[in-house]
Protein backbone atom coordinates (compact mmCIF):
# COMPACT_ATOMS: atom_id res chain seq x y z
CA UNK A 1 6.84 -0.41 3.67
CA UNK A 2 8.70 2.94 3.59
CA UNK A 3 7.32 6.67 3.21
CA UNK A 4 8.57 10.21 2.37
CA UNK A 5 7.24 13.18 2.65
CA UNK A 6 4.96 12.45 -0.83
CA UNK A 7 4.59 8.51 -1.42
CA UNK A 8 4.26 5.55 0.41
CA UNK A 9 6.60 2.63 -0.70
CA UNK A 10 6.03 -0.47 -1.39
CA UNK A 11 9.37 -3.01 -1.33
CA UNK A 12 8.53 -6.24 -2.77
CA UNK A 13 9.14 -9.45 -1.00
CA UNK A 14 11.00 -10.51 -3.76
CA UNK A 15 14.03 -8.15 -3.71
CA UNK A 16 14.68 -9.64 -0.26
CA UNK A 17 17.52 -11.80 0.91
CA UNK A 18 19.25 -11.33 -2.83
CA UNK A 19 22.42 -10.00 -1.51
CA UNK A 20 22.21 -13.59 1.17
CA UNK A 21 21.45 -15.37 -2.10
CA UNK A 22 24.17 -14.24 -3.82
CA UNK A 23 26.65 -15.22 -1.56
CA UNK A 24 25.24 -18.25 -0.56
CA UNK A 25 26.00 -19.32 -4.57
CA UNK A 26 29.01 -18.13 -4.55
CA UNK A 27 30.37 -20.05 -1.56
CA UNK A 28 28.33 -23.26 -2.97
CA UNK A 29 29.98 -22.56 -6.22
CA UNK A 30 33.41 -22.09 -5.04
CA UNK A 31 33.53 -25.05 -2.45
CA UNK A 32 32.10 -27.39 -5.19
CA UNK A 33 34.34 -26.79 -7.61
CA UNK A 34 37.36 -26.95 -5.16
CA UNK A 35 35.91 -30.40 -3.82
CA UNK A 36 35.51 -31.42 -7.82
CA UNK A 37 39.39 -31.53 -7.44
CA UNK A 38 40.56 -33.42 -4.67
CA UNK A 39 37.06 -36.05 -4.21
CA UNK A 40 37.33 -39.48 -5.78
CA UNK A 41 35.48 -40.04 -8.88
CA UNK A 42 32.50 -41.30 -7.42
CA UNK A 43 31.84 -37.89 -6.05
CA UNK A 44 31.53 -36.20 -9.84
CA UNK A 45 27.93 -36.33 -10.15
CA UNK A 46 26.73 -34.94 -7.17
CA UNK A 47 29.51 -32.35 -7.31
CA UNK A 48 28.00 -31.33 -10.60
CA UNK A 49 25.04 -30.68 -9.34
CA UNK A 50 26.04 -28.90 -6.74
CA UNK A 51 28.25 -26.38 -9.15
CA UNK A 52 24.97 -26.32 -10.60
CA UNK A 53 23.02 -25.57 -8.07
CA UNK A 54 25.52 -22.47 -6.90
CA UNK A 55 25.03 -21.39 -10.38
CA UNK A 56 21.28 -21.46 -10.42
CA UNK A 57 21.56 -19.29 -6.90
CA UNK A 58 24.21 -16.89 -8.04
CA UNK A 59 21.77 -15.80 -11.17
CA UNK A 60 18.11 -15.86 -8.63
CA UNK A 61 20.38 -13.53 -6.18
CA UNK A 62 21.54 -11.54 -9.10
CA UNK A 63 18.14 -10.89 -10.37
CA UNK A 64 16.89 -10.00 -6.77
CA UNK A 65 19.64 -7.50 -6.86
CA UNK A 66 18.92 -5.90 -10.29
CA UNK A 67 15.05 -5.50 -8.67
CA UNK A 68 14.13 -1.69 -7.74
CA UNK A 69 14.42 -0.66 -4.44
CA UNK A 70 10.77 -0.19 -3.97
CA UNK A 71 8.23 -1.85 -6.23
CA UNK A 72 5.56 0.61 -5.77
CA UNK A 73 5.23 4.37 -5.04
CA UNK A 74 2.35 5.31 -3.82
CA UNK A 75 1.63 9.05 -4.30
CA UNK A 76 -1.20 11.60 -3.86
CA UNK A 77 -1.99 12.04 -7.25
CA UNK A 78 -1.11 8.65 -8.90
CA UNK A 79 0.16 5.09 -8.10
CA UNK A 80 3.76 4.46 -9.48
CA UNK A 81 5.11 0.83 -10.17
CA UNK A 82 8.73 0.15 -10.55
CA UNK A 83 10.73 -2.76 -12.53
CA UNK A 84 13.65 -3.79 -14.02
CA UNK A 85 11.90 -3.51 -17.27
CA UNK A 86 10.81 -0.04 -16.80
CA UNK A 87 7.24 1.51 -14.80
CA UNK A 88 4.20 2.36 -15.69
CA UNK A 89 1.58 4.69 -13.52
CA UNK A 90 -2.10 4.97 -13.27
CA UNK A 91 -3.92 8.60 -11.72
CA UNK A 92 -6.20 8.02 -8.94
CA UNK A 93 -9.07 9.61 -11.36
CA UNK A 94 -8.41 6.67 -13.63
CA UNK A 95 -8.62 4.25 -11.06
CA UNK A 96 -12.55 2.81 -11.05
CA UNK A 97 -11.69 -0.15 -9.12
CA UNK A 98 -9.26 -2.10 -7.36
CA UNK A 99 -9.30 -5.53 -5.37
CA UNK A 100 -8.24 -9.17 -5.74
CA UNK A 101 -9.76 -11.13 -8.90
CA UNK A 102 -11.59 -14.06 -8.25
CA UNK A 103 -12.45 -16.60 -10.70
CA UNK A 104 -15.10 -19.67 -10.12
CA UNK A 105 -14.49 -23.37 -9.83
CA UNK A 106 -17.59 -24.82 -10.32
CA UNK A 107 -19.61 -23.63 -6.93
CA UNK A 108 -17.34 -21.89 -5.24
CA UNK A 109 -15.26 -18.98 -6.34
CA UNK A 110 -11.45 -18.83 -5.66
CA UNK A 111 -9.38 -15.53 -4.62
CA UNK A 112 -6.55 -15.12 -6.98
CA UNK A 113 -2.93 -13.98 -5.87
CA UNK A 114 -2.98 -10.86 -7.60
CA UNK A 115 -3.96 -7.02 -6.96
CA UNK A 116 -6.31 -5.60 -9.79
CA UNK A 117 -6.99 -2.15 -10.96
CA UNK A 118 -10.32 -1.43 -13.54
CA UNK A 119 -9.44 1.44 -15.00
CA UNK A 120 -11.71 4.95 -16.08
CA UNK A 121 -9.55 5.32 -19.05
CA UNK A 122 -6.12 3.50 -20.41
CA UNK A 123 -4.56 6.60 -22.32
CA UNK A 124 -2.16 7.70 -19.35
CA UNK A 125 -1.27 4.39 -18.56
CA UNK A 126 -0.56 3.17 -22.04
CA UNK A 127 1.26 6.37 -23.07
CA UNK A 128 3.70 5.69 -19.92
CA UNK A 129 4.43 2.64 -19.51
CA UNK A 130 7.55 1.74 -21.29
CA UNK A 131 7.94 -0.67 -24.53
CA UNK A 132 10.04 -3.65 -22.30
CA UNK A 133 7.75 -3.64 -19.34
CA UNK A 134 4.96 -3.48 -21.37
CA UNK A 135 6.30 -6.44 -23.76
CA UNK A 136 7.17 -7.85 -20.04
CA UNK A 137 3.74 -7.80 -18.96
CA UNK A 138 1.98 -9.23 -22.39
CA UNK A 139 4.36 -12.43 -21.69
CA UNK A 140 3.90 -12.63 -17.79
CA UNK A 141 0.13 -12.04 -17.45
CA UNK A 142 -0.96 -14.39 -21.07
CA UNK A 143 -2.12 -17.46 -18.37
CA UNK A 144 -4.92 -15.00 -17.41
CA UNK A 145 -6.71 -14.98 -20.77
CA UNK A 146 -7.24 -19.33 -19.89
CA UNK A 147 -9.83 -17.62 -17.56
CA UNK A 148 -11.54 -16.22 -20.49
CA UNK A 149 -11.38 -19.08 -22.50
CA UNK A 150 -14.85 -21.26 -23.28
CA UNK A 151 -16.04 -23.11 -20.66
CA UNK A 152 -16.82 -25.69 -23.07
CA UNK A 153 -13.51 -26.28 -23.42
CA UNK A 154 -12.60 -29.85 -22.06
CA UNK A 155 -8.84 -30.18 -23.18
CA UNK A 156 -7.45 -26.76 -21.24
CA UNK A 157 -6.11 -25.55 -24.69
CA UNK A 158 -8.78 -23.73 -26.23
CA UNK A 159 -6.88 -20.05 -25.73
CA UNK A 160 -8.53 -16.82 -26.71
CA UNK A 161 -8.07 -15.33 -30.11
CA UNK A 162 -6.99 -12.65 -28.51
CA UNK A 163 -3.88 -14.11 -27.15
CA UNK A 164 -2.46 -12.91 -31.08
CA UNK A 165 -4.94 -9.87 -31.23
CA UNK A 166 -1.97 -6.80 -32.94
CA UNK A 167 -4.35 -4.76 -34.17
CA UNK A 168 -4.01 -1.16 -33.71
CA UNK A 169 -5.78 0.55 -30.81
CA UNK A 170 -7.32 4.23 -30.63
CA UNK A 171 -7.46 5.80 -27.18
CA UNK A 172 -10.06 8.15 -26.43
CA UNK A 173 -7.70 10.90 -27.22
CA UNK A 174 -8.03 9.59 -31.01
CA UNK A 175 -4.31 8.69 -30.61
CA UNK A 176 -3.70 5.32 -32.69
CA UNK A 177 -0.81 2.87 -30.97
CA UNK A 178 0.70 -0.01 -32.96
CA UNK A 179 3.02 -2.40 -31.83
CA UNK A 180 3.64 -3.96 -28.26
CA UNK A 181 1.75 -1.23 -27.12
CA UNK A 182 -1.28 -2.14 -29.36
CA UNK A 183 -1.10 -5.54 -28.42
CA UNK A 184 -0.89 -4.68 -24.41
CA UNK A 185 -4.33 -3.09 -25.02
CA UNK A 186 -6.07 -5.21 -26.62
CA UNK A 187 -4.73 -7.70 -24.00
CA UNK A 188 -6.23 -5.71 -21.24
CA UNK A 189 -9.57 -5.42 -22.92
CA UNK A 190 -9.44 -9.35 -23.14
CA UNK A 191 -8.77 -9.44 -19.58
CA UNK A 192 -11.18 -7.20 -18.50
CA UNK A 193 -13.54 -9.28 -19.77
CA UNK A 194 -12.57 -12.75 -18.52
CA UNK A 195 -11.27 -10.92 -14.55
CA UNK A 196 -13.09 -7.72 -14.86
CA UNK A 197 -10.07 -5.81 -14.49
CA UNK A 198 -7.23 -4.45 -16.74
CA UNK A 199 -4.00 -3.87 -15.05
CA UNK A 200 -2.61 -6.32 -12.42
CA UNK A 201 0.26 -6.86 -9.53
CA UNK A 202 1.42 -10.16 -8.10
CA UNK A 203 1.69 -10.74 -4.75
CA UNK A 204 4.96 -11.43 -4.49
CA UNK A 205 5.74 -7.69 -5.55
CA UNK A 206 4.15 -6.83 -2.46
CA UNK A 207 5.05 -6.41 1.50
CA UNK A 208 1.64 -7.60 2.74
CA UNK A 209 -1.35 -9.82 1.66
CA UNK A 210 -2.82 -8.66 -1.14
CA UNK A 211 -6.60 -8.03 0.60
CA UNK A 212 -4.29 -5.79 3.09
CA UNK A 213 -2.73 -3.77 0.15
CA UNK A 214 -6.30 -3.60 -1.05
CA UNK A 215 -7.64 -1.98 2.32
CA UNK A 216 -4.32 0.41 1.53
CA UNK A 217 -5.19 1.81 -1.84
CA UNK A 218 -8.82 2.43 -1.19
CA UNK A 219 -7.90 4.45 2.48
CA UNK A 220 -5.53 5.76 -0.16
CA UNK A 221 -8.42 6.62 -2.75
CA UNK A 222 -10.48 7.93 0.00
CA UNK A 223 -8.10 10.48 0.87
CA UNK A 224 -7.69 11.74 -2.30
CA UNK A 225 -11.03 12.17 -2.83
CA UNK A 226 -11.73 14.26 0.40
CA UNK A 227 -8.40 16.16 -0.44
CA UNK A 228 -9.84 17.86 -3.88
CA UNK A 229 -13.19 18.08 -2.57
């Protein structure tokens, strides 16, 4: 974690090591295919996979690489999140509730690896966020609607309708959105109601344990409040 005069910043765990990475493939890479030349023919198989394997590192460093600096911004008016794919940002008067999903297993309930935010209202966020993260997040975050799914269900493959649902959605502003958009909506309603929340981080786009960034956005919330009383 980082700060400035206005934000505190968030750098996620996974933008770390990628320039190591990178050059860890490389020199995998090049020493492979050098030894493909001059090693008997026995070798040729497990050279391959080595090539591979530099390969493979080369593109997981490049991707660390093409990560923002900082994956969150955390400002006095609003929480900002950074991708590759674009951002999106929720107001702290939108924000009704934040903390780490849990979901049941039988009797016990387990903690899930994510950060979630309920929000007040989605019209800020949705108008926002940008068309590729949001068609990002509709991909990444589709295993949450199995939470929703009946608990009838005995095969693990009875999805949600909702999984498809592209039907326009009206924010409260009486604006109408239609494509990607649409469809991240209605996929937040869906998940609202299996997780009770709508918007979620992983913890691997974190610096800390999840419960700890927790404790850090409601000290965060706290402050604002006091500030504009």
């Amino acid at each position: 974690m980082s700060s400035s005069d206005d934000y505190i910043l968030i750098r996620s765990t996974a933008k770390r090591n990628g320039l190591t990475t990178l050059l860890i493939g490389v020199a995998v890479l090049l020493i492979a295919s050098t030894a493909m030349s001059l090693s008997p023919d026995w070798l040729f198989l497990p050279l391959v996979f080595a090539v591979s394997g530099g390969i493979v590192t080369i593109l997981v460093g490049w991707f660390k690489l093409r990560e923002p600096p900082h994956s969150l911004a955390i400002g006095r008016d609003r929480v900002n999140y950074q991708h590759r794919c674009g951002q999106w940002q929720i107001a702290w008067e939108d924000i009704q509730r934040v903390d780490c999903p849990r979901v049941s297993r039988g009797l016990d309930y387990d903690t899930l690896e994510l950060v979630g935010f309920k929000l007040k209202c989605y019209d800020e966020f949705l108008l926002t966020i940008s068309p590729r993260l949001a068609s990002h997040i509709i991909i990444e975050q589709r295993p949450l609607l199995v939470h929703g799914q009946d608990k009838s269900c005995t095969t693990g493959g009875c999805y949600s309708s909702s999984m498809f649902e592209d039907k326009p959605f009206t924010l409260e502003n009486g604006q109408t959105l239609t494509g990607n958009k649409a469809i991240l909506a209605n996929r937040m309603t869906a998940v609202r109601s299996a997780l009770g929340y709508d918007v979620f981080i992983s913890a691997s786009e974190l610096d800390r344990e999840p419960e700890e960034f927790v404790g850090l956005l409601r000290e965060c919330q706290v402050a604002r409040l006091r500030d504009s009383a």
